[in-house]
N, C-alpha and C. Protein backbone atom coordinates (compact mmCIF):
# COMPACT_ATOMS: atom_id res chain seq x y z
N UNK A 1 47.25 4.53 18.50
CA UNK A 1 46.63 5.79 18.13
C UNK A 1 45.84 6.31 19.34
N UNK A 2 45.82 7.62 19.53
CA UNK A 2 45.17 8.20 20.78
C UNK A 2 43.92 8.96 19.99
N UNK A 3 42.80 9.14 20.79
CA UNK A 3 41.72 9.49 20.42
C UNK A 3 41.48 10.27 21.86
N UNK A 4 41.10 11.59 21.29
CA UNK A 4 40.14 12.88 22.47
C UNK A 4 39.04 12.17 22.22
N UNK A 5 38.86 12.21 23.47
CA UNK A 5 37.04 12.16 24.29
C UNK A 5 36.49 13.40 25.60
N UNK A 6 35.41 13.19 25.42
CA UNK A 6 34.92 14.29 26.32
C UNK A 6 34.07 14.18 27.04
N UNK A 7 33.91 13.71 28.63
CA UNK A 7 33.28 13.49 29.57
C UNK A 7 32.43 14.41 29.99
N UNK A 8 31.35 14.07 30.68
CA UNK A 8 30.75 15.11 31.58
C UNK A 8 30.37 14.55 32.70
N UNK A 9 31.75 14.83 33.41
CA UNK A 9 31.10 13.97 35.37
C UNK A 9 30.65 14.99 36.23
N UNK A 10 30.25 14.22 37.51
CA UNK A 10 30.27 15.00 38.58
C UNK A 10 31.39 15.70 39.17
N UNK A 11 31.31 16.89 39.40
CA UNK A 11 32.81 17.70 39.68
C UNK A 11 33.22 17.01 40.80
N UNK A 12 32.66 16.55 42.07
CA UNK A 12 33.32 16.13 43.37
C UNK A 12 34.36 14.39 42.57
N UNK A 13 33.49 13.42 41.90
CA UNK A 13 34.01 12.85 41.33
C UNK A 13 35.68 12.55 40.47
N UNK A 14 35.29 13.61 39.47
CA UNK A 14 36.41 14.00 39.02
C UNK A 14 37.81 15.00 39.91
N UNK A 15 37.23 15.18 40.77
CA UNK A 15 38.40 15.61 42.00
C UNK A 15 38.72 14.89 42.28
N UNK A 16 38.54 13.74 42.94
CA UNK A 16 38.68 12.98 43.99
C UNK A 16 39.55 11.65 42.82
N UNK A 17 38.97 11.38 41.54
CA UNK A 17 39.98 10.57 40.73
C UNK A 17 40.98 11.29 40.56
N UNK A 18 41.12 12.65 39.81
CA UNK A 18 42.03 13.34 40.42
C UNK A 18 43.40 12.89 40.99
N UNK A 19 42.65 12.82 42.21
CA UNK A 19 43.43 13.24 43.44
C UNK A 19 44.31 11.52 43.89
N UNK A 20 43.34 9.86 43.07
CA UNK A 20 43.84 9.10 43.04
C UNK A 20 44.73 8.97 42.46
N UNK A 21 44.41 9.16 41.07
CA UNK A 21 45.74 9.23 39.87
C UNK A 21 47.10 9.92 40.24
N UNK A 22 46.97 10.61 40.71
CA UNK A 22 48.39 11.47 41.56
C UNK A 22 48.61 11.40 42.36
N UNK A 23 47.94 10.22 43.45
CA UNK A 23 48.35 9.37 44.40
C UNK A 23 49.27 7.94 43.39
N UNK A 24 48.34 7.52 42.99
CA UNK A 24 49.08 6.45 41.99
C UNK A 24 50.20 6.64 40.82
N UNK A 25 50.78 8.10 41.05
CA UNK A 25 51.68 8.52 39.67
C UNK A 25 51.04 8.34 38.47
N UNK A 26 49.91 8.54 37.76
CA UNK A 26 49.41 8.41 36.68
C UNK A 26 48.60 9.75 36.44
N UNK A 27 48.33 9.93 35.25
CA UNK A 27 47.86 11.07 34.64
C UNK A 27 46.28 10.01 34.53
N UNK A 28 45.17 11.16 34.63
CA UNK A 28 43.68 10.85 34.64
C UNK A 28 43.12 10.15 33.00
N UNK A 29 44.11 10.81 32.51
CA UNK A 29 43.65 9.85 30.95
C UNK A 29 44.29 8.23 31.16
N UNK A 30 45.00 7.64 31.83
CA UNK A 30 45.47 6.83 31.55
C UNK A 30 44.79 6.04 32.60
N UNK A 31 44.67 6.47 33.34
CA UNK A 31 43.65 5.71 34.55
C UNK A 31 42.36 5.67 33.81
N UNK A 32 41.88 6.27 33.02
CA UNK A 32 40.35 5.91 32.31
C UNK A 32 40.52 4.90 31.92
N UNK A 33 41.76 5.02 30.38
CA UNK A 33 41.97 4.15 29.71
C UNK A 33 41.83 2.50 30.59
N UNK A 34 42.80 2.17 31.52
CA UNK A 34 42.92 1.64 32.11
C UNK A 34 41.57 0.64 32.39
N UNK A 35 40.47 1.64 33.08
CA UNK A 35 39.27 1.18 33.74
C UNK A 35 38.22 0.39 32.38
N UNK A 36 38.56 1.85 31.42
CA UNK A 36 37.68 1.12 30.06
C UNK A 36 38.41 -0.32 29.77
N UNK A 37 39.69 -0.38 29.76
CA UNK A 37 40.08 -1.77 29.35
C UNK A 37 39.79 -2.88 29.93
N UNK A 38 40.11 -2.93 31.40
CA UNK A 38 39.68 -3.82 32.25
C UNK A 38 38.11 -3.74 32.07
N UNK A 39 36.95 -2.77 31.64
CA UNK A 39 35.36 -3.28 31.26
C UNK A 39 35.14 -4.11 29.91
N UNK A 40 36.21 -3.97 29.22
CA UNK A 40 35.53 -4.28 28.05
C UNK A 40 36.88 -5.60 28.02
N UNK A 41 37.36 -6.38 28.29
CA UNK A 41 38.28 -7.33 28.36
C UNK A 41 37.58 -8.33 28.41
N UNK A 42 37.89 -9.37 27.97
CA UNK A 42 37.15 -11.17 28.15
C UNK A 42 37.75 -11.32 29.45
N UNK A 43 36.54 -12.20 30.36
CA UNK A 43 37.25 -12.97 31.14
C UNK A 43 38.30 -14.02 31.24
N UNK A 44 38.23 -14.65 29.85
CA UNK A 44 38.85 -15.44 29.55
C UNK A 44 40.59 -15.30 28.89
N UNK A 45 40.71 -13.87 28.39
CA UNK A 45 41.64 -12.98 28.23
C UNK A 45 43.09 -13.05 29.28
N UNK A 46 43.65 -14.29 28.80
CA UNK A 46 44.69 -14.27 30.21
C UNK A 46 45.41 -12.89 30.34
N UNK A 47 45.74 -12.31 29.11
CA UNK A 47 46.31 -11.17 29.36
C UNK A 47 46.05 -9.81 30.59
N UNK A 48 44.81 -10.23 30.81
CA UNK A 48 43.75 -9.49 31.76
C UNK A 48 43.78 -10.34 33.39
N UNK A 49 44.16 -11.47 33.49
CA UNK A 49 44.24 -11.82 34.62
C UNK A 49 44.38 -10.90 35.56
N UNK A 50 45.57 -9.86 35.30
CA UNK A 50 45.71 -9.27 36.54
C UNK A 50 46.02 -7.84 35.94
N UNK A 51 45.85 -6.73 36.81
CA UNK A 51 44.99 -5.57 36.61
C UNK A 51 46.22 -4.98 35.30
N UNK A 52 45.38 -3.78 34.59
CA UNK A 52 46.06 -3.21 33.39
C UNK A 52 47.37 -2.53 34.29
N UNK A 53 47.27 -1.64 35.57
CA UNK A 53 48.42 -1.10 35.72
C UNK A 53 49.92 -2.52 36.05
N UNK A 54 49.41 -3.42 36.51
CA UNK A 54 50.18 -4.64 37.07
C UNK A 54 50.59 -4.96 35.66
N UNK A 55 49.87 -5.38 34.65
CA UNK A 55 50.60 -5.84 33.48
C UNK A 55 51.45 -4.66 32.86
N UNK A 56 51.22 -3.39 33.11
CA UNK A 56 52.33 -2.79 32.61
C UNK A 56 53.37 -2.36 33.31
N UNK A 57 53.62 -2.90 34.35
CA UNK A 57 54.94 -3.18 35.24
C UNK A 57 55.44 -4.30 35.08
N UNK A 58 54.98 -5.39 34.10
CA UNK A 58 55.63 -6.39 34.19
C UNK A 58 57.06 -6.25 33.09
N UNK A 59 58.14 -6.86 33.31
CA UNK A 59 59.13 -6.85 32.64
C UNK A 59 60.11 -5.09 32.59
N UNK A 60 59.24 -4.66 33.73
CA UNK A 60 60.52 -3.40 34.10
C UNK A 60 61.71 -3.75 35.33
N UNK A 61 61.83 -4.70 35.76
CA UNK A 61 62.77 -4.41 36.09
C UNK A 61 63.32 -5.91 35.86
N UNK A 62 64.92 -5.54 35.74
CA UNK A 62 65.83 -6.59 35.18
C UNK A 62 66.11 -7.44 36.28
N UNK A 63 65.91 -8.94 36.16
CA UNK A 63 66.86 -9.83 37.62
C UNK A 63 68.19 -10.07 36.64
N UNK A 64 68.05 -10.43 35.83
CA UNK A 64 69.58 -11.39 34.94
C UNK A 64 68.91 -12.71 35.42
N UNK A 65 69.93 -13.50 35.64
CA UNK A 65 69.32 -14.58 35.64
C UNK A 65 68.71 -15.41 37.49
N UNK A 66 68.58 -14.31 37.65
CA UNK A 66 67.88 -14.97 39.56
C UNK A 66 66.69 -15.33 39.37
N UNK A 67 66.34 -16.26 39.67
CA UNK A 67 64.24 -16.79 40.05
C UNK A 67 63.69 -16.01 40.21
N UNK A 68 62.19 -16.04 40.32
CA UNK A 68 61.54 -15.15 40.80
C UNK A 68 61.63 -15.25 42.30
N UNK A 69 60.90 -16.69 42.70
CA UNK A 69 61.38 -16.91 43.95
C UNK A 69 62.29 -16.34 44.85
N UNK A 70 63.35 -16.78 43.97
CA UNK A 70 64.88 -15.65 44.88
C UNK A 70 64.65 -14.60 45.41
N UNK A 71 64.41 -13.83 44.22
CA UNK A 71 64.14 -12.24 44.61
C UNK A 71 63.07 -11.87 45.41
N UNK A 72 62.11 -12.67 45.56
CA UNK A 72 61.24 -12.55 46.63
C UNK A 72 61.59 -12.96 47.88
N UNK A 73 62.40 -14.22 48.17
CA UNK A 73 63.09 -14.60 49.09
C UNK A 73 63.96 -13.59 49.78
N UNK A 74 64.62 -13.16 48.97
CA UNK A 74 65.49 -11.83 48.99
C UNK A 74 65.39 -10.38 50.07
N UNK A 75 64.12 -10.08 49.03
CA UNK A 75 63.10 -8.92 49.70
C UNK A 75 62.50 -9.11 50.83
N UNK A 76 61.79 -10.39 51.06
CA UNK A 76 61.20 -10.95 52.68
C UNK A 76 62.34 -10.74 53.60
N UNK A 77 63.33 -11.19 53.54
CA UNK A 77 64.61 -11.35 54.45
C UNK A 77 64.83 -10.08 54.65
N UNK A 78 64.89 -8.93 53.78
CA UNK A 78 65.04 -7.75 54.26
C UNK A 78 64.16 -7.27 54.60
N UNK A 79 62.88 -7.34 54.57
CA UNK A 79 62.20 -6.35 55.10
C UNK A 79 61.61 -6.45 56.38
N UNK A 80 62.16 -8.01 56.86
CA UNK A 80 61.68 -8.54 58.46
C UNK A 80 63.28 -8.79 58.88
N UNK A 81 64.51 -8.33 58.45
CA UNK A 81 65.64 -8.67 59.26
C UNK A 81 65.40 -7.55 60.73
């Protein structure tokens, strides 16, 4: 469920996130979301280990059945051949 909220920042502020979020391909609501989650998360929360945008890249892209390893192996080799 999505819920409106209504901020009142500093205008240079809110430019400048802005201007991150659409550096990072994300819309400014989702980068909040994001920040509120990672504040209010347990440390202990493995799910949180590693940052909200990183966990929601996990499981987009398909290997089939290659290692992880591999594919990292893979990628190194090309990007220093």
């Amino acid at each position: 469920m999505t819920t409106k909220l209504t901020l009142a920042l500093d205008g240079s502020v809110v430019k400048r996130a802005k201007k991150y979020a659409r550096d990072k391909n994300l819309c400014l609501s989702k980068l909040v979301e994001f920040f509120f989650l990672s504040l209010t998360s347990k440390a202990t929360d493995k799910s949180m280990a590693i940052s909200p945008i990183t966990a929601g890249l996990v499981g987009m892209v398909k290997t089939g059945n290659i290692k992880d390893k591999e594919v990292l192996t893979s990628a190194l080799i090309k990007k220093y051949q």
